[in-house]
Protein backbone atom coordinates (compact mmCIF):
# COMPACT_ATOMS: atom_id res chain seq x y z
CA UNK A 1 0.00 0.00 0.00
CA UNK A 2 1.37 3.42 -0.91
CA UNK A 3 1.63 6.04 1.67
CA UNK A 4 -1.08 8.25 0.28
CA UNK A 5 -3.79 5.34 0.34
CA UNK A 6 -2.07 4.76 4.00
CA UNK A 7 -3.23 7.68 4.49
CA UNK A 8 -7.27 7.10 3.86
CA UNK A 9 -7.33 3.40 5.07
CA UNK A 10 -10.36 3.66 7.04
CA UNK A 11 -12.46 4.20 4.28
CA UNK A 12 -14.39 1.31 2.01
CA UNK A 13 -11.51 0.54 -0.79
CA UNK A 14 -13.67 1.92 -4.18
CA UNK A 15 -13.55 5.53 -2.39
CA UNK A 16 -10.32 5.18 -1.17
CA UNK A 17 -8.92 4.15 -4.91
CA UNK A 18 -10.61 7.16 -6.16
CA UNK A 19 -9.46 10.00 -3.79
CA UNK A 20 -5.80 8.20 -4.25
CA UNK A 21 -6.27 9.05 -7.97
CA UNK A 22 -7.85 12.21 -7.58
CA UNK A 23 -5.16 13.84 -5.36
CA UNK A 24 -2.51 12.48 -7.85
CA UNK A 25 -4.43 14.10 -10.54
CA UNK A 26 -4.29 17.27 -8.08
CA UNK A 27 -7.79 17.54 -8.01
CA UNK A 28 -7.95 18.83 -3.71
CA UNK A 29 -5.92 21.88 -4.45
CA UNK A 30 -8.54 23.75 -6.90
CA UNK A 31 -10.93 25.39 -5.17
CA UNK A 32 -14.99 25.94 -5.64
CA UNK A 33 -15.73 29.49 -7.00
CA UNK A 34 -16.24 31.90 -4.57
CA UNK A 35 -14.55 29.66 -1.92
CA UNK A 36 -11.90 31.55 0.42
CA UNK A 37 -8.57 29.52 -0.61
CA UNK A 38 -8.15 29.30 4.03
CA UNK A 39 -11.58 28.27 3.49
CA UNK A 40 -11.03 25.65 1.21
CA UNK A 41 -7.71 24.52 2.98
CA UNK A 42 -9.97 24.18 6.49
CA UNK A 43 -12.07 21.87 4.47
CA UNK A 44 -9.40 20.11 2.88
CA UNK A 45 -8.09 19.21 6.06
CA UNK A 46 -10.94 18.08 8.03
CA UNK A 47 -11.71 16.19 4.85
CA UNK A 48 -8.02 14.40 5.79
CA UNK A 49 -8.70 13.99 9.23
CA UNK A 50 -12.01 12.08 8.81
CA UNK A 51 -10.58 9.89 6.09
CA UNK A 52 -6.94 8.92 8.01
CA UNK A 53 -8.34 8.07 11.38
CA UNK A 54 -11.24 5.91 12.64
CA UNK A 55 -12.58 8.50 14.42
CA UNK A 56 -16.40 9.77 14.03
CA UNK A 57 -17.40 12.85 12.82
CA UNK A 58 -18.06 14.09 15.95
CA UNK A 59 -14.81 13.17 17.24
CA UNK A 60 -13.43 15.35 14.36
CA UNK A 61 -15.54 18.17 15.16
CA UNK A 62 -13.73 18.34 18.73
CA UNK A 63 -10.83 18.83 17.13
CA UNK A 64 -12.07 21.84 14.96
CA UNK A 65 -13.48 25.12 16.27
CA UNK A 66 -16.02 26.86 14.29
CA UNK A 67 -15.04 30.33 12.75
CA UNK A 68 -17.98 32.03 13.02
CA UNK A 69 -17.93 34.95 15.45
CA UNK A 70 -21.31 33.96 17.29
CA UNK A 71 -19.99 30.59 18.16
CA UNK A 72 -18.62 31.14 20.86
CA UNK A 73 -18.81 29.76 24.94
CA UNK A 74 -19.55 31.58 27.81
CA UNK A 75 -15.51 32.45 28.31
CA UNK A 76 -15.35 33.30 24.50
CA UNK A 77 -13.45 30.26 22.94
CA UNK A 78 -14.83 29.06 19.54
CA UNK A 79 -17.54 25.99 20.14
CA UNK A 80 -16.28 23.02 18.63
CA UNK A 81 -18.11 21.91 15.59
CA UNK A 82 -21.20 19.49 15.13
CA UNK A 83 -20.93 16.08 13.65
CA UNK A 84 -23.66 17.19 10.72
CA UNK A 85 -21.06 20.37 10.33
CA UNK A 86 -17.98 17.83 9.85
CA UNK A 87 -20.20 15.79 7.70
CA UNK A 88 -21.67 18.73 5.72
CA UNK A 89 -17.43 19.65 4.93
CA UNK A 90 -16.50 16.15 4.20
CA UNK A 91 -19.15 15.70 1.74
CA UNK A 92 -18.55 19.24 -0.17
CA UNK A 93 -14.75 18.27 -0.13
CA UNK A 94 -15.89 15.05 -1.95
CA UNK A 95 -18.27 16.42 -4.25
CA UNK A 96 -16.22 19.42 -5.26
CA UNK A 97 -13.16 16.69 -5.83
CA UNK A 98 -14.77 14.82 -8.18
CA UNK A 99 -16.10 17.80 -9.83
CA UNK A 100 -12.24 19.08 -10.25
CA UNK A 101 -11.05 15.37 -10.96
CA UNK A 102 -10.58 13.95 -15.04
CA UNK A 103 -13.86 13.36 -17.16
CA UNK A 104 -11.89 9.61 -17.32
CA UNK A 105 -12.24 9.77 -13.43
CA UNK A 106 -15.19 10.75 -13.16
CA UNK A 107 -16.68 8.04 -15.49
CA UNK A 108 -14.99 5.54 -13.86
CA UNK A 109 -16.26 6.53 -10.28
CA UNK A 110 -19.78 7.68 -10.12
CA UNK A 111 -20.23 10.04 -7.72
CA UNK A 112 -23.54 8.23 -6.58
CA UNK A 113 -21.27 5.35 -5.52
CA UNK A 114 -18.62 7.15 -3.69
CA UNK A 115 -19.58 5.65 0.21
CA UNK A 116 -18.09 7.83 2.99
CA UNK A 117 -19.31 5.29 5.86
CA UNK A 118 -16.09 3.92 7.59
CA UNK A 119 -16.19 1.25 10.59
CA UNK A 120 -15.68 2.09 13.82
CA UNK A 121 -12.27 1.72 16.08
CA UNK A 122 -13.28 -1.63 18.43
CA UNK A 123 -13.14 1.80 21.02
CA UNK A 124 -16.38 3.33 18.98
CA UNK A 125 -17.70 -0.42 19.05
CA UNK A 126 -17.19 -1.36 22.67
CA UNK A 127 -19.02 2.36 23.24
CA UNK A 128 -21.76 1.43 21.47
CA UNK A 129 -22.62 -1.62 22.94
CA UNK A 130 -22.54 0.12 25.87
CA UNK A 131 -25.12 2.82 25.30
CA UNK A 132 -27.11 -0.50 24.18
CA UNK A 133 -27.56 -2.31 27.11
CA UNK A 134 -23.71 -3.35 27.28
CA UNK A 135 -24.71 -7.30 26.21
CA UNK A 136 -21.88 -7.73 23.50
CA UNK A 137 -19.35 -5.77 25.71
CA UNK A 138 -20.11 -7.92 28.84
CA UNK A 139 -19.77 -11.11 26.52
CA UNK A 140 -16.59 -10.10 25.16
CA UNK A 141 -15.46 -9.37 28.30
CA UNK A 142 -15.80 -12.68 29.43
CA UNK A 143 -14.44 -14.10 26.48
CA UNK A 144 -11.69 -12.53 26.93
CA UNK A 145 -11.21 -13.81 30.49
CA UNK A 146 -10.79 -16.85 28.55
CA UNK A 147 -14.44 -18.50 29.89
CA UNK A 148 -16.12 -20.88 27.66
CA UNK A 149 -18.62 -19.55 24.78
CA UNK A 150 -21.54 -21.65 25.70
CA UNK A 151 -20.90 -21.08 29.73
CA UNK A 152 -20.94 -17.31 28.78
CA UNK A 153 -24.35 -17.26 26.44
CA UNK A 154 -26.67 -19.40 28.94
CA UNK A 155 -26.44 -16.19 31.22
CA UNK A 156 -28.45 -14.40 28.50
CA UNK A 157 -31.47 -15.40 26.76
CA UNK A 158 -30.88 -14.75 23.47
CA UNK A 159 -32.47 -16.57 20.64
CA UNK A 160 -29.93 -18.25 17.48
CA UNK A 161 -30.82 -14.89 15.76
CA UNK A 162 -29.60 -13.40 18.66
CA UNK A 163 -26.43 -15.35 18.82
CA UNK A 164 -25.72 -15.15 15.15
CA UNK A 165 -26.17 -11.18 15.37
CA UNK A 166 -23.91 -11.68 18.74
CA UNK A 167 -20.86 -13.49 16.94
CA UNK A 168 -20.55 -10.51 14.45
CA UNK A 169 -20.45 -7.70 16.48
CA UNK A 170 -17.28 -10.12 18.56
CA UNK A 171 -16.01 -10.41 15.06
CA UNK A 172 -16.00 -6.42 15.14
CA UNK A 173 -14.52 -6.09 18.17
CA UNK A 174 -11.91 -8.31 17.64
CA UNK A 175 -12.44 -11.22 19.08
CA UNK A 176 -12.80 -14.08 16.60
CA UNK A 177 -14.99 -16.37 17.57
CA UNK A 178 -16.59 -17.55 14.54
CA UNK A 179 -18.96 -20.57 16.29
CA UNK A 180 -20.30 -19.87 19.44
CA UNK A 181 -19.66 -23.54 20.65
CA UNK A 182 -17.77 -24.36 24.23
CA UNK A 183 -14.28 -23.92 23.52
CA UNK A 184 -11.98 -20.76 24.58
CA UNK A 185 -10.75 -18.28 21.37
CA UNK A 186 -6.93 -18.92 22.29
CA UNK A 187 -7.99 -22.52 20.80
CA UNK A 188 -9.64 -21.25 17.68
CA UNK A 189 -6.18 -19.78 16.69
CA UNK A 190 -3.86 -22.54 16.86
CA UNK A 191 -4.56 -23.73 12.78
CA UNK A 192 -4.32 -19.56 12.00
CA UNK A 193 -1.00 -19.00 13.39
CA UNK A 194 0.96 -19.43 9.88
CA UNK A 195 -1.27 -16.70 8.74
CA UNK A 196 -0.45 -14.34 10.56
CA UNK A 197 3.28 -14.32 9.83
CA UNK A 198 4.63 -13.10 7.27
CA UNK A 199 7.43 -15.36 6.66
CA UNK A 200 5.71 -18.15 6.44
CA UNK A 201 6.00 -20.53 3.15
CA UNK A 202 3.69 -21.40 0.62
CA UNK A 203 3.27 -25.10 2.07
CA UNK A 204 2.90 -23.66 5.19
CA UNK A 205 -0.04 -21.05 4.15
CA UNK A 206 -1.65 -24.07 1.39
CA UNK A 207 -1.93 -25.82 4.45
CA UNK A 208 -3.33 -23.28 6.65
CA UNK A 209 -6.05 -22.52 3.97
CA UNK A 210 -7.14 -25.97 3.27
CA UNK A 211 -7.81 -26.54 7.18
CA UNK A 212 -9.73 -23.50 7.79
CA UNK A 213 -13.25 -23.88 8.54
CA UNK A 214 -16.23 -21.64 7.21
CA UNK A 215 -16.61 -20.25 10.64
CA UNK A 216 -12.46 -19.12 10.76
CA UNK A 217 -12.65 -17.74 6.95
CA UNK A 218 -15.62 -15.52 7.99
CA UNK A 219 -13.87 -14.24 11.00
CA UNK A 220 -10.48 -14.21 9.73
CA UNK A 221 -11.82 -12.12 6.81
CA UNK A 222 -14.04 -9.56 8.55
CA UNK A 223 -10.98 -8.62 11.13
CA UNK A 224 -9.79 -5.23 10.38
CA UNK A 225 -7.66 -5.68 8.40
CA UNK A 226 -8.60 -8.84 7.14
CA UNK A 227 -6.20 -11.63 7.10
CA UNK A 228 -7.94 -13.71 4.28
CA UNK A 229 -10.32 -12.99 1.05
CA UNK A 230 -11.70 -14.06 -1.66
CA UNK A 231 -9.81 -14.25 -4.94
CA UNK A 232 -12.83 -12.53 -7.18
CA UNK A 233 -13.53 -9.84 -4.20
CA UNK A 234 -9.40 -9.18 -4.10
CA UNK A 235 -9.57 -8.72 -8.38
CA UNK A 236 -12.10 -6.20 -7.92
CA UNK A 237 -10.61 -4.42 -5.14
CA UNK A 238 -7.75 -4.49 -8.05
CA UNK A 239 -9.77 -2.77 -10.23
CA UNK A 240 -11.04 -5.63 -12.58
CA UNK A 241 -14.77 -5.62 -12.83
CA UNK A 242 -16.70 -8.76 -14.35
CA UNK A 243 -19.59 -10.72 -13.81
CA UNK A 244 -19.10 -13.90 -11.04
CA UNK A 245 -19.56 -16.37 -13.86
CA UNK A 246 -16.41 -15.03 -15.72
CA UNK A 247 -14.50 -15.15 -12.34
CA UNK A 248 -12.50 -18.80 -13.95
CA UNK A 249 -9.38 -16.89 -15.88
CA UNK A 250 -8.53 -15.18 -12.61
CA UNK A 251 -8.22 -18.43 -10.54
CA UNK A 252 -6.62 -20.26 -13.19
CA UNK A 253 -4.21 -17.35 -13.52
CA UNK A 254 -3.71 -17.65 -9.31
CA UNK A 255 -3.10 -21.69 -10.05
CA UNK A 256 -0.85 -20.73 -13.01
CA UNK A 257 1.23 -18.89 -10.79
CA UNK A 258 1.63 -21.44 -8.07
CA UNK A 259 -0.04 -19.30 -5.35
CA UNK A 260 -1.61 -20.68 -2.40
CA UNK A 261 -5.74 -21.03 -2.56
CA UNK A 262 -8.09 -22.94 -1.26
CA UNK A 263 -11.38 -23.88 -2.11
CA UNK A 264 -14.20 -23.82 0.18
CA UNK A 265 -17.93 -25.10 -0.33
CA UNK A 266 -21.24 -24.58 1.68
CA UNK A 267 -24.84 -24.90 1.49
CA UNK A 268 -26.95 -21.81 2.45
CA UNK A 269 -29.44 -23.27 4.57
CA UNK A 270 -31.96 -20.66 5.19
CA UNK A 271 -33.44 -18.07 3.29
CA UNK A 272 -34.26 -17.09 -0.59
CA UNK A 273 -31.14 -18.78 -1.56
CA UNK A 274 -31.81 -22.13 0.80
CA UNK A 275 -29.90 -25.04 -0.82
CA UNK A 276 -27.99 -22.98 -3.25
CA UNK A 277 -24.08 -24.16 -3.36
CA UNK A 278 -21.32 -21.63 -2.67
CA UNK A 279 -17.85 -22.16 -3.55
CA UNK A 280 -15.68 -19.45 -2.42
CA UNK A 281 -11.85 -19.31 -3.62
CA UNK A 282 -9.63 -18.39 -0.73
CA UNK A 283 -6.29 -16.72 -0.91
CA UNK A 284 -4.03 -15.19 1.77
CA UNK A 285 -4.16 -11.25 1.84
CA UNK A 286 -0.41 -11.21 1.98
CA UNK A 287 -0.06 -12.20 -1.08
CA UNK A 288 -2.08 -9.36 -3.02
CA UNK A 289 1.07 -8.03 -4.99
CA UNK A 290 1.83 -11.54 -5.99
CA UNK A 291 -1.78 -11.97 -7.44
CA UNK A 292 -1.80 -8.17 -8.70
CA UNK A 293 1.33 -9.11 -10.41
CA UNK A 294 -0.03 -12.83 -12.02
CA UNK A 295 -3.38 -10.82 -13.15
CA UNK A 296 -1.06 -7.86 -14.68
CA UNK A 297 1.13 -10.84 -16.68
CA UNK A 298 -1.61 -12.15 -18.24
CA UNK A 299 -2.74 -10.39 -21.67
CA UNK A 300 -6.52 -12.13 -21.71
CA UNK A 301 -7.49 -10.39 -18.38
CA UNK A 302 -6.50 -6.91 -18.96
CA UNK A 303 -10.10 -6.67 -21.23
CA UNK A 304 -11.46 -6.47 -17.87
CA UNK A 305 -9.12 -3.80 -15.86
CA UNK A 306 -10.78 -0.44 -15.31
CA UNK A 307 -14.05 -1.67 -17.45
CA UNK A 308 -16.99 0.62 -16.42
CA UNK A 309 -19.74 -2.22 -15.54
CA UNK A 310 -21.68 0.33 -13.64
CA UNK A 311 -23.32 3.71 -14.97
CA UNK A 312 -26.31 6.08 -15.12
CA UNK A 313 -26.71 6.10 -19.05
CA UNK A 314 -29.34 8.84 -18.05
CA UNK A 315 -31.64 10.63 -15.68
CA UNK A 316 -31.35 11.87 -12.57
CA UNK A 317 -28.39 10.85 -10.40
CA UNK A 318 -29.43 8.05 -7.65
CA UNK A 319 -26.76 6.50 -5.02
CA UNK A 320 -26.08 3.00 -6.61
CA UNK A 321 -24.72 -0.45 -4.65
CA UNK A 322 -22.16 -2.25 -6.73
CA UNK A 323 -23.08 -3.69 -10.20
CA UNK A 324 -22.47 -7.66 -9.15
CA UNK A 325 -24.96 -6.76 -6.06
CA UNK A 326 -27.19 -5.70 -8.21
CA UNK A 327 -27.42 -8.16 -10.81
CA UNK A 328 -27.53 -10.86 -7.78
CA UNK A 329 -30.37 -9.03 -6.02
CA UNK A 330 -32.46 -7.23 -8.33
CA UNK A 331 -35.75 -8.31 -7.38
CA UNK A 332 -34.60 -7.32 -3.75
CA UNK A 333 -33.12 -4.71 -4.19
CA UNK A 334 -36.00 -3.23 -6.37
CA UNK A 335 -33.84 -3.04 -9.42
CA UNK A 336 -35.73 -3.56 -12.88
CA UNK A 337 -34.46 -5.00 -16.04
CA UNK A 338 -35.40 -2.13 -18.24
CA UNK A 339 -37.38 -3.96 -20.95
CA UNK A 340 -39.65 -5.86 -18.50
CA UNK A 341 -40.19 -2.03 -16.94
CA UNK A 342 -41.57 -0.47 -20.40
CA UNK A 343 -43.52 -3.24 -21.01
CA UNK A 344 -45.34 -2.89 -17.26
CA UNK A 345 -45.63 0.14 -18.68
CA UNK A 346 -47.59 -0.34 -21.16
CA UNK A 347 -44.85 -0.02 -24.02
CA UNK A 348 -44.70 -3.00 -25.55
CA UNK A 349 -42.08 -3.61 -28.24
CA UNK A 350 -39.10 -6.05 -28.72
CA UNK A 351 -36.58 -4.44 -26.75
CA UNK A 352 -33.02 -3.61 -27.84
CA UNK A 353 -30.93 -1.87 -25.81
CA UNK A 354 -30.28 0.64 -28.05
CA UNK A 355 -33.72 0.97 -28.77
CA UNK A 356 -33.92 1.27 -24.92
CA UNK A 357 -31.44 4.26 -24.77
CA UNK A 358 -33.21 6.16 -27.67
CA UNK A 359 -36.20 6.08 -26.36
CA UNK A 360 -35.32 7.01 -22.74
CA UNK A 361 -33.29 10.37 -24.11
CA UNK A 362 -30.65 12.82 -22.82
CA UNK A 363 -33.45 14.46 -20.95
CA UNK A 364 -35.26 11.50 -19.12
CA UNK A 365 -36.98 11.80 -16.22
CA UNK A 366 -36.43 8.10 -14.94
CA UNK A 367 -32.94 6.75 -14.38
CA UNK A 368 -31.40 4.44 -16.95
CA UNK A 369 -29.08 2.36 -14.87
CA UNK A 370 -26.40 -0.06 -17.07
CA UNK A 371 -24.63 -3.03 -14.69
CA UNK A 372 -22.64 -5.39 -16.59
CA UNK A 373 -24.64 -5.46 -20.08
CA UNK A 374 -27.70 -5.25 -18.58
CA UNK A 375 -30.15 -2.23 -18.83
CA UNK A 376 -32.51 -1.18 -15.47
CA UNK A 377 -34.95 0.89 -13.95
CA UNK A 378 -35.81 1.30 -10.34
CA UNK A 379 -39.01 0.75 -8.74
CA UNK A 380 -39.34 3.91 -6.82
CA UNK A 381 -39.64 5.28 -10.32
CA UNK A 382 -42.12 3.40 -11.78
CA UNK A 383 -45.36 6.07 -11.28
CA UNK A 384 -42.84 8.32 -13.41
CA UNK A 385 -41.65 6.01 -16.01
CA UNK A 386 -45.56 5.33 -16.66
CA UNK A 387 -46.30 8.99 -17.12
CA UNK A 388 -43.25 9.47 -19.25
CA UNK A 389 -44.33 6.07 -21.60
CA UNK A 390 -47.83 7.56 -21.81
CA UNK A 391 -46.50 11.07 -23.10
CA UNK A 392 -44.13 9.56 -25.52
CA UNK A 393 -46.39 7.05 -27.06
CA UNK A 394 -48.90 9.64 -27.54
């Protein structure tokens, strides 16, 4: 990791690969019009503060005073500022950066998708579960103690929602205890240990992988930062974007190269999914620049570096989750392939999507979402896609 994504670690990676970009570019030092250049350097910094510590937004505002001469205490020292003011700043430095940044930039990072939420410290976390009734804090606690998971949970009566919902927020505070089954964590870590050092050999990590259990991936890879991933969430976080089902050239590349990974299977067993398989292709986070450099030597994958998979073709802007999200959960997410929308509509024609596109316009008052090669509306539109169908098949 460079030392200006160092820098702005605590954000989600897709923002954090973007403001890297945009401060090379030199996009932060142009200010907006009419903006004070100590204005715009105030802004610039608290921008910096929020993104290079794990602090909250009000825990920035302590550290800045408001300017304005009516803020002021009762012994005339500036108030410090609100955590809506901090927020109000960050997003305007945000906003105003992608404004300033490349129109190559700019395509290639909506600004709808550009997430400022950041996780807590396991400080912020422990607070939390305070101010809630202090449950997970009183657990962990224990846990730590080195008591036994199941002696610990039949103080509370929780429910296995409960318990499930329990185990994550441990997994947030550090304490990985993926099954909540009577053993102490010091025992849960014995298989990990090559992980976790650096030195270790590829034998030794192959091995480590391939006797992980489902419960140690998910806690190994939600610590912060994670220890393991997934090899087709670690090629997106490397800027290749494709669909799941073309996810094979990137693990065969990984093979190719003699790289650890291990393959792990499991059966969702509740929900819309219940049943469905899920393989998921393990690899140790160590090795990123290893697999950045295997996915870099091979020609057939660079088709898919930098690829925009997700854009507003037109309409009004709308804050978008991640194309593979969406094309996994459309229905739930109320995402709309665009043909089966203008036919509910009324319009019924066969579709292409360039027909599509022509007949939405530049000036559309629906948004035209693209994900992959797949054209969609959103539900909360629908009301105005109808009136807009009905005035241009008039």
């Amino acid at each position: 990791m460079s030392r200006a994504e160092s820098e702005i670690s605590y954000i989600n990676p897709y923002t954090r690969n973007f403001l890297t970009r945009a401060i090379k570019e030199g996009a932060h030092l142009i200010p907006p019009p009419k903006t004070p250049e100590q204005e715009w350097v105030q802004i610039r910094n608290i921008a910096g503060s929020y993104f290079a510590s794990p602090g909250r937004l009000s825990d920035i505002g302590r550290v800045y005073a408001s300017t304005r001469k009516n803020s002021r205490d009762n012994d005339g020292n500036p108030t410090p500022l609100t955590g809506g003011a901090i927020g109000f700043r960050v997003h305007a430095f945000i906003e105003r950066l992608h404004i300033n940044s490349s129109p190559a930039l700019r395509k290639a990072f909506p600004l709808g998708r550009l997430s400022l939420n950041k996780r807590g410290s396991k400080y912020h976390r422990l607070k939390m579960s305070e101010r809630k009734g202090g449950v997970a804090k009183q657990v962990a606690d224990q846990l730590t103690q080195g008591q036994y998971g199941k002696t610990v949970l039949r103080q509370y009566d929780l429910t296995t929602n409960d318990k499930a919902y329990m185990r994550s927020r441990l997994r947030e505070m550090g304490l990985n205890i993926p099954l909540m089954g009577n053993r102490r964590p010091i025992e849960l870590e014995r298989g990990e240990k090559p992980l976790r050092v650096l030195s270790s050999t590829d034998p030794e990590i192959q091995k480590a992988l391939d006797e992980l259990s489902m419960g140690q991936y998910l806690a190994l890879s939600t610590e912060n930062p994670p220890v393991v991933t997934t090899a087709i969430k670690l090629a997106q976080e490397l800027g290749y974007h494709f669909p799941v089902r073309l996810s094979s050239p990137f693990i065969d590349t990984i093979t190719a190269a003699q790289i650890p990974l291990s393959i792990k299977e499991s059966i969702i067993k509740s929900g819309e999914q219940a049943g469905v398989r899920q393989r998921r292709f393990i690899v140790w986070i160590a090795h990123t620049d290893r697999i950045k450099q295997a996915y870099e030597g091979n020609p057939n994958l660079s088709e898919y570096k930098n690829k925009e998979v997700l854009e507003i073709v037109c309409g009004p802007e709308l804050r978008l989750p991640p194309a593979p999200i969406i094309n996994q959960y459309r229905e739930r997410l109320g995402f709309i392939p665009a043909s089966k929308a203008l036919r509910r509509a009324g319009v019924s024609r066969r579709w292409t999507k360039e027909g599509i596109v022509e007949f939405f316009g530049n000036r559309s008052p629906v948004t035209l979402i693209r994900a992959y090669d797949t054209l969609y509306c959103h539900q909360s539109q629908f009301d105005t896609l109808k009136r807009f169908a009905d005035q241009k098949t008039k």
